[in-house]
Protein backbone atom coordinates (compact mmCIF):
# COMPACT_ATOMS: atom_id res chain seq x y z
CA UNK A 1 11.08 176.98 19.70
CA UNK A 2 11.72 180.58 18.11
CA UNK A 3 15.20 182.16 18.94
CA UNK A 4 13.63 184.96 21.43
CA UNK A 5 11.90 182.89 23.73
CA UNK A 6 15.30 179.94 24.13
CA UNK A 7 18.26 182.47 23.76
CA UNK A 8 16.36 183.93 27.28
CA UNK A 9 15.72 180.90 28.52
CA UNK A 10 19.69 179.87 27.78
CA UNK A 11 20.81 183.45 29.44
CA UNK A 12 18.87 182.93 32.79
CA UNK A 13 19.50 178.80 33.12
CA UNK A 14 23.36 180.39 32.86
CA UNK A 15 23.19 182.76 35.49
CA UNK A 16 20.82 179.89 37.79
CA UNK A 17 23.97 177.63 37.50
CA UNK A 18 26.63 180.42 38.23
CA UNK A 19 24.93 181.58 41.36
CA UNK A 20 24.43 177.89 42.83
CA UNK A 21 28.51 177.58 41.68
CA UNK A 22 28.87 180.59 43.71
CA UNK A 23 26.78 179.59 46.88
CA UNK A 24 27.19 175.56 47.37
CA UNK A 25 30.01 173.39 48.76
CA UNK A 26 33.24 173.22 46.55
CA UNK A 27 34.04 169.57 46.97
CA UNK A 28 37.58 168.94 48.89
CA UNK A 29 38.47 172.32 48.85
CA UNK A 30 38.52 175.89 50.90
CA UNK A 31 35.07 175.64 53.11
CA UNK A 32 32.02 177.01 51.22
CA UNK A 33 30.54 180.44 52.60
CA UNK A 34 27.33 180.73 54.37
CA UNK A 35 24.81 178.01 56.01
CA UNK A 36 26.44 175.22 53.44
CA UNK A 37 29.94 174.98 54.54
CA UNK A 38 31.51 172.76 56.21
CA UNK A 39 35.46 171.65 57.45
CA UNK A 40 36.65 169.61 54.08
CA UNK A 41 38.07 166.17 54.52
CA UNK A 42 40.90 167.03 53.59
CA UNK A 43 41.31 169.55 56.50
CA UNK A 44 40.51 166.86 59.32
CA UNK A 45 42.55 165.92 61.67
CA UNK A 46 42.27 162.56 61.24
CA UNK A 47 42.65 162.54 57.66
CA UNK A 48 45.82 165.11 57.86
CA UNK A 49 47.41 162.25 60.27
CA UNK A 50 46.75 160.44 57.44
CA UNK A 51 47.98 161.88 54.72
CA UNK A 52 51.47 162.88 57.25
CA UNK A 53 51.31 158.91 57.64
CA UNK A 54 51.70 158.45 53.83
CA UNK A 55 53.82 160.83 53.28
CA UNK A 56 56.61 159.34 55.69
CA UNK A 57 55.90 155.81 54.40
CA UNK A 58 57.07 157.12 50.85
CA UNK A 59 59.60 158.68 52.00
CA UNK A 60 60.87 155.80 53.78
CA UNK A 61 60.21 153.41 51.00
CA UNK A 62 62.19 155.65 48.58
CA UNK A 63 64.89 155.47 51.42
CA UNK A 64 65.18 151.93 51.63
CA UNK A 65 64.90 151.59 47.33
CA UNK A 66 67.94 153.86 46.94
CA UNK A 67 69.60 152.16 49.65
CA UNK A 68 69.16 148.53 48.26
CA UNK A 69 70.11 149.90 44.94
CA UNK A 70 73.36 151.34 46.21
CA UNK A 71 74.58 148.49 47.93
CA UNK A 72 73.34 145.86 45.14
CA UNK A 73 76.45 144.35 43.26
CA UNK A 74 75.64 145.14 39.65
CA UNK A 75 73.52 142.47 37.79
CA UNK A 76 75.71 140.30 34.54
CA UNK A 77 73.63 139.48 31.68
């Protein structure tokens, strides 16, 4: 295929996939513009009790690690 018909071809399949990058949903995060967005996961409220769920369950566990480790005798070889 000769140079001026694919370097074209190349430019325009570029800008094709820049404006759909531009236009359709972006996954998990901010909410997409126009007829294509919607709330992301991420931002449900069910899945925010989630994550807040998680969050204190690590925190506890972390609490109750450094806890056990603190009042542990130390270990003999």
């Amino acid at each position: 295929m000769p140079d001026r018909i694919f370097m074209p071809l190349m430019a325009l399949i570029g800008l094709a996939m820049i404006a759909l990058a531009m236009i359709l949903p972006q996954g998990y995060g901010d909410r997409s513009p126009g007829p294509w967005g919607d709330v992301p996961l991420q931002q449900t409220p069910a899945m925010r009790q989630k994550i807040q769920r998680e969050k204190d369950a690590a925190v506890r566990q972390e609490a109750e690690a450094t806890r056990a480790a603190s009042v542990a005798p130390p270990s003999r070889p």
